[in-house]
Protein backbone atom coordinates (compact mmCIF):
# COMPACT_ATOMS: atom_id res chain seq x y z
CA UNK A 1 46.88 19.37 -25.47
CA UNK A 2 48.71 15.98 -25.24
CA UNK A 3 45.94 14.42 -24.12
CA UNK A 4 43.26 15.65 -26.34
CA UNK A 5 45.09 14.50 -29.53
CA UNK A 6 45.71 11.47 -28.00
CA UNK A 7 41.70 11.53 -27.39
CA UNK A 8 41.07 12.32 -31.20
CA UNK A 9 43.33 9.58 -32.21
CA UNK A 10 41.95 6.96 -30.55
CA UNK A 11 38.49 8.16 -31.61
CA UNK A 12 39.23 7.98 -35.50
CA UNK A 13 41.45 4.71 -35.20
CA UNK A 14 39.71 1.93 -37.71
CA UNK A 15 40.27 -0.35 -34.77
CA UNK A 16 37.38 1.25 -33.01
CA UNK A 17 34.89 0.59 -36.19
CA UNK A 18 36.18 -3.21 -35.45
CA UNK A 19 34.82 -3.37 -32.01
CA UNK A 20 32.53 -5.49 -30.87
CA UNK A 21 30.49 -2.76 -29.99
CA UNK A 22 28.13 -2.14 -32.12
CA UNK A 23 26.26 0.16 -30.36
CA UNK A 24 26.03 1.95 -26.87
CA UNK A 25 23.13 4.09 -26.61
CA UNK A 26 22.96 6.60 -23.28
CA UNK A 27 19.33 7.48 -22.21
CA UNK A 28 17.73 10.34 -20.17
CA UNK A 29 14.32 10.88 -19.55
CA UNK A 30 12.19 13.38 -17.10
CA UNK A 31 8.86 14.34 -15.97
CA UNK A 32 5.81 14.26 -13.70
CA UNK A 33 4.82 11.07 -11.91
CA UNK A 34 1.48 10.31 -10.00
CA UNK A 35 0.58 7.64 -7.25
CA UNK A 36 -2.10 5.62 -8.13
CA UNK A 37 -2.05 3.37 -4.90
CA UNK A 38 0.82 2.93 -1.95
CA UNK A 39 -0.03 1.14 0.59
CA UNK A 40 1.74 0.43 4.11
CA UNK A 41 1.61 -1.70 7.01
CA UNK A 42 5.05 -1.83 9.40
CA UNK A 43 5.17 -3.82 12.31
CA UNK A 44 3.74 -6.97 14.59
CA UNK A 45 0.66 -3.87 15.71
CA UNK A 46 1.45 -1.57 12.31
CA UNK A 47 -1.85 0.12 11.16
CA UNK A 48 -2.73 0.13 7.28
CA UNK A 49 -2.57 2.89 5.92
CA UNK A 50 -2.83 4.51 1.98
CA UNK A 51 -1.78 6.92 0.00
CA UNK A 52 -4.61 9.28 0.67
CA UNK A 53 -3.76 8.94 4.61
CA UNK A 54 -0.27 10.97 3.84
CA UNK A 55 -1.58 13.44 1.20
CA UNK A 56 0.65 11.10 -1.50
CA UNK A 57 -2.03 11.72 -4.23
CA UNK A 58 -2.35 15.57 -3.88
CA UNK A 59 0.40 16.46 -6.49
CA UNK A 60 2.32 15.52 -9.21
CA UNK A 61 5.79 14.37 -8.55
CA UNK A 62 8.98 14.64 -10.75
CA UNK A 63 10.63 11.63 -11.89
CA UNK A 64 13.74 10.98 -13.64
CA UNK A 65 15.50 7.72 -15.58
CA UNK A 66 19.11 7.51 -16.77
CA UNK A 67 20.10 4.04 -18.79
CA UNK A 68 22.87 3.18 -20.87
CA UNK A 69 22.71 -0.05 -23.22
CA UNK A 70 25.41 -1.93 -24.67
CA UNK A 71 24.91 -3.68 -28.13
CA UNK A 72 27.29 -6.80 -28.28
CA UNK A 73 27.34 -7.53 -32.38
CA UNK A 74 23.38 -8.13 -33.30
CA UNK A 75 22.31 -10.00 -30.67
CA UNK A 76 23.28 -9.56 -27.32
CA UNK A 77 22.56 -6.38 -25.50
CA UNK A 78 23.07 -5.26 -22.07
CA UNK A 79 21.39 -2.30 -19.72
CA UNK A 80 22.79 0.00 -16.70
CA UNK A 81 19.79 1.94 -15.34
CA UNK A 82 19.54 4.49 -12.18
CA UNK A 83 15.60 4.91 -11.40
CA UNK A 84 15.57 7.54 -8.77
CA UNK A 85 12.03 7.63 -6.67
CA UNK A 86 11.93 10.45 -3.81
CA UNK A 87 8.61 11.66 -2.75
CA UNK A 88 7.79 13.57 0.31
CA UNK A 89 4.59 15.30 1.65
CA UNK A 90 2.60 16.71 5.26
CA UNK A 91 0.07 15.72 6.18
CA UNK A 92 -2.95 16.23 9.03
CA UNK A 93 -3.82 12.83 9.88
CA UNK A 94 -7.83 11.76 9.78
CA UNK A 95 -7.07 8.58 12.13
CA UNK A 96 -4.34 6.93 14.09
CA UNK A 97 -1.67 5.43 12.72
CA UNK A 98 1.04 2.95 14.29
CA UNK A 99 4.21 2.83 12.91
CA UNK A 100 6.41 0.14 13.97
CA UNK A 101 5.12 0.45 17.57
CA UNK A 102 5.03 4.56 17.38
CA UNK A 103 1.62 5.78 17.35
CA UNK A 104 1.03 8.79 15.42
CA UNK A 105 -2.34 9.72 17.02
CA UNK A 106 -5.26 11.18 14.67
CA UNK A 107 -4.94 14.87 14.34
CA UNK A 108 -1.29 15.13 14.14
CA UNK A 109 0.35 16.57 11.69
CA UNK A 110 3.31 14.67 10.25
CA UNK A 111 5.80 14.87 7.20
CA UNK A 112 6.28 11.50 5.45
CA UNK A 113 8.88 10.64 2.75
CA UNK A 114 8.73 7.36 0.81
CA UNK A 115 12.40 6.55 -1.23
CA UNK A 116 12.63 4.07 -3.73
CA UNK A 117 15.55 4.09 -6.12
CA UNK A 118 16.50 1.49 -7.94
CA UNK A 119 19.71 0.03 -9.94
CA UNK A 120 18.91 -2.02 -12.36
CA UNK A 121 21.10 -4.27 -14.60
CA UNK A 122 19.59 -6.15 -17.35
CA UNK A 123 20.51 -8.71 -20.37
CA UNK A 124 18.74 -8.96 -23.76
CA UNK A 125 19.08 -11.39 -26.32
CA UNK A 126 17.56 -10.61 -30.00
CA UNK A 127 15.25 -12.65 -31.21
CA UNK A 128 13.94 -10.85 -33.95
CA UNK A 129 16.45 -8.38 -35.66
CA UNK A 130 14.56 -6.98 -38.74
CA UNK A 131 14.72 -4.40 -40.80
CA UNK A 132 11.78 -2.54 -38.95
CA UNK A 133 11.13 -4.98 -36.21
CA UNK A 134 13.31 -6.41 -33.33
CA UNK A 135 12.01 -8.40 -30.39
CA UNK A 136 14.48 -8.80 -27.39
CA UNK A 137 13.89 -10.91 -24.64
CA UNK A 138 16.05 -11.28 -20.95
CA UNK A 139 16.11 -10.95 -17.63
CA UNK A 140 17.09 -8.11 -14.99
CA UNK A 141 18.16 -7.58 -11.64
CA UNK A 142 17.16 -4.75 -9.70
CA UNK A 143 18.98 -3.21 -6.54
CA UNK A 144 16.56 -1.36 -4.07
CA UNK A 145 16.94 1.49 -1.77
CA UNK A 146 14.25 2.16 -0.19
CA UNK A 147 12.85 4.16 2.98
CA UNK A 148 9.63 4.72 4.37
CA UNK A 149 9.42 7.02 7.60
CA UNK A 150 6.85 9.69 9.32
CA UNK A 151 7.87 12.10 11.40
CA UNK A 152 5.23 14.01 13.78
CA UNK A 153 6.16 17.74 13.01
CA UNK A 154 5.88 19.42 16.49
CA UNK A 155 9.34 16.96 17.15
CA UNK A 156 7.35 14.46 19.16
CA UNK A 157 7.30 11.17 17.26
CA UNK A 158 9.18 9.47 14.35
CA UNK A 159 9.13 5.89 12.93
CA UNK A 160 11.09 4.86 9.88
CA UNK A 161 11.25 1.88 8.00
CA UNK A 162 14.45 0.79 5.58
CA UNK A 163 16.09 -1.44 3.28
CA UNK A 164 18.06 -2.59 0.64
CA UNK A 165 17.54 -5.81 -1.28
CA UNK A 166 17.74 -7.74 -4.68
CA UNK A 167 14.72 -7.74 -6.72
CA UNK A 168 14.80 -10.23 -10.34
CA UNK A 169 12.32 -9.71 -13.58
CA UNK A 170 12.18 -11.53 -16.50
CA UNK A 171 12.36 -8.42 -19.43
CA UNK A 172 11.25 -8.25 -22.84
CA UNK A 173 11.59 -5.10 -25.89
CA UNK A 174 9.62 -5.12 -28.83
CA UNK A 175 10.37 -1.68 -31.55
CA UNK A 176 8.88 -1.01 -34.96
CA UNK A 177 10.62 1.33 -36.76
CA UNK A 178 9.02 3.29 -40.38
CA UNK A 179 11.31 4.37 -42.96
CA UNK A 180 10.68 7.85 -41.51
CA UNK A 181 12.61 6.66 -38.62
CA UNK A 182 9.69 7.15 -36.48
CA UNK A 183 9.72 4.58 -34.33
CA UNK A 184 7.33 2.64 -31.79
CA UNK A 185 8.33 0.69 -28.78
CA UNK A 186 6.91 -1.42 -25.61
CA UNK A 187 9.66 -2.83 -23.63
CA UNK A 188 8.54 -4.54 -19.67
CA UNK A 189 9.82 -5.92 -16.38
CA UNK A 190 7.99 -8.26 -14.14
CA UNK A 191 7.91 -10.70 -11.87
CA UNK A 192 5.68 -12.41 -9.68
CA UNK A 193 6.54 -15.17 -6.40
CA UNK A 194 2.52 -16.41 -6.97
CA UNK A 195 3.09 -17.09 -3.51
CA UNK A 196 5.59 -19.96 -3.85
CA UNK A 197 8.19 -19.03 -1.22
CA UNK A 198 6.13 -19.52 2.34
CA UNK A 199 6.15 -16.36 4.48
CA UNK A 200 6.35 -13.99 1.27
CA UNK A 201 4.71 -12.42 -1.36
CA UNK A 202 5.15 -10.20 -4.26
CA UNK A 203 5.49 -9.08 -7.41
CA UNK A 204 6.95 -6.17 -9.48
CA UNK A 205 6.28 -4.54 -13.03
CA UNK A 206 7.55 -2.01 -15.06
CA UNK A 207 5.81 -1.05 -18.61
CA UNK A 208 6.74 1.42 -20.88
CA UNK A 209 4.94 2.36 -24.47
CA UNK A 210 6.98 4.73 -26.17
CA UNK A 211 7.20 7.08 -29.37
CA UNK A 212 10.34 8.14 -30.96
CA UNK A 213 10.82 10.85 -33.22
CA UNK A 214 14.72 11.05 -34.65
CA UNK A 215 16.76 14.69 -34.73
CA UNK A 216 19.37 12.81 -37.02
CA UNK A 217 19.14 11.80 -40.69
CA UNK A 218 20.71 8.34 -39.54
CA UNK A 219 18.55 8.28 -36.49
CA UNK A 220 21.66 7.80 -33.92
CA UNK A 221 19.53 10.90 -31.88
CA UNK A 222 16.35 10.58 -31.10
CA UNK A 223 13.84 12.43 -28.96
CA UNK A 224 10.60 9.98 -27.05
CA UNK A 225 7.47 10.76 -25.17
CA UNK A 226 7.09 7.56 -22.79
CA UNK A 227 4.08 6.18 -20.77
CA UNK A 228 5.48 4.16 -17.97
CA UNK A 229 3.31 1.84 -14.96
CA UNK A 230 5.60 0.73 -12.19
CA UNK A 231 4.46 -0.89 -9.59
CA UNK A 232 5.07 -4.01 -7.27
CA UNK A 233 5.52 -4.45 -3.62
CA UNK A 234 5.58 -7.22 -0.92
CA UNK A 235 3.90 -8.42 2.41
CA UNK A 236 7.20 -10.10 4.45
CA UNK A 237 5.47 -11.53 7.11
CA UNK A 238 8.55 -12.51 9.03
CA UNK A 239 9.41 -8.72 8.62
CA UNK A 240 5.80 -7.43 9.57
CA UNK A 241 5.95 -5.69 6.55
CA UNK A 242 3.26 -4.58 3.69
CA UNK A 243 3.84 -2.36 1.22
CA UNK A 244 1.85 -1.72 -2.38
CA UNK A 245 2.20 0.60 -4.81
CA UNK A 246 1.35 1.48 -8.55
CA UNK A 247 2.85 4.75 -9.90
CA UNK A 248 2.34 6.36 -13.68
CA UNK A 249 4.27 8.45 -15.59
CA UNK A 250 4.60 10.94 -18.58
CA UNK A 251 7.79 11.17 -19.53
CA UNK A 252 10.18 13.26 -22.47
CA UNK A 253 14.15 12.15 -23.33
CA UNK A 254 16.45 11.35 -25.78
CA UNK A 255 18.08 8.91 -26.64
CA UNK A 256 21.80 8.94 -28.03
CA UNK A 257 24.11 5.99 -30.10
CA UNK A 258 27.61 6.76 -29.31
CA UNK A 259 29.13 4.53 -30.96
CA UNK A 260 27.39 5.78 -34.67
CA UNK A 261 28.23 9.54 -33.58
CA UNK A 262 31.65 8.77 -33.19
CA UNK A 263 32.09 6.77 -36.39
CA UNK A 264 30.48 9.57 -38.23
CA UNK A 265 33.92 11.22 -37.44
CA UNK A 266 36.31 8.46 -38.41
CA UNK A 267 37.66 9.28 -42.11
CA UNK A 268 36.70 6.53 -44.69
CA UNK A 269 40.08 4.99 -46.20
């Protein structure tokens, strides 16, 4: 009991209203993804392969976001975001395929998982901070996880492929809001080496056009259908490694200021 007044006092302090925080907004979002491409090559004798060879393209796939931004005052903004990725699928292969040295002869029939979650911090600054527009612009650096293996199914054979590394973007937001509070956004990540740095190459993207639709009179909730491309990938060739992808989604979430929910609670003097 102690502690949950001691909660409720802190929450309707006036100090809190002070706060440089203007804003922090939590995010969740769900639902199916598709591969449009994902392409692999592992090793000095690695085979290509695609995403047809694995079955990848057969079925939808759900995907999940989670993302919490920070407003600092008007202009400064920053983003925690948790991208899991976790496909896998079987698979009766139509040709051989080596795998960092293990071949995985035509015929067989292997499962195949391909992992790629990613932690992703970003800054914005705002440029534009109108009434119904605002135009932020940053960067954002991106952890990886990711895992690539096939595994013949009768126990015979299995090859795998791992790593974690630091990926950066430059990032930019652009929302248009109507005095419905109906609001529009397109927000992107990407980067590209244009093959600058020697023995590799590569690139990543992440694009989003989105359409919110508030459950609050101020707007603090909000519900969003999302369109999303992601895709990127690198050939390492000190690594022997080759890997492409593009991915699409169709995603529902909401979106949530805690900051304004919690001030509707403070009692005006």
């Amino acid at each position: 009991m102690r502690i949950h007044l001691l909660a409720v006092t802190l929450m309707t302090t006036p100090a809190l209203a002070e706060s440089p925080l203007s804003a922090l907004v939590a995010e969740y979002e769900m639902g199916p993804a598709h591969i449009f491409q994902n392409d692999g090559r592992y090793g000095p004798t690695g085979t290509g392969y695609e995403a047809d060879d694995l079955n990848q393209k057969a079925n939808l796939y759900r995907a999940q976001r989670i993302a919490i931004e920070a407003r600092l005052g008007e202009r400064h903004g920053i983003i925690l975001l948790y991208a899991p990725f976790d496909i896998a699928t079987r698979a009766t292969l139509s040709r051989d395929i080596d795998f960092r040295g293990t071949v995985f002869p035509a015929g067989t029939v292997v499962d195949s998982r391909y992992l790629f979650d990613g932690y992703r911090a970003s800054y914005l600054y705002r440029l534009i901070n109108g009434e119904r527009i605002t135009w932020d612009i940053g960067a954002s650096v991106q952890i990886r996880n990711a895992l690539v293996d096939i595994s013949a199914v009768d126990g015979t054979r299995y090859a795998k492929e791992s790593d974690i590394g630091v990926v950066g973007a430059l990032k930019t937001r652009l929302r248009y809001e109507l005095p419905s509070r109906v609001w529009a956004g397109l927000e992107a990540d990407a980067l590209s080496t244009f093959g600058l740095f020697g023995n590799t190459t590569g690139g990543i993207y992440d694009v989003a056009l989105t359409l919110g639709i508030p459950l609050s009179a101020k707007g603090d909730v909000s519900a969003y259908a999302r369109l999303r491309l992601l895709g990127g990938g690198a050939d390492v060739r000190r690594r022997d490694i080759y890997n492409w992808a593009n991915f699409g989604f169709a995603v529902v979430g909401v979106q949530v200021d805690m900051v304004s929910l919690v001030e509707r609670g403070i009692p005006k003097p």
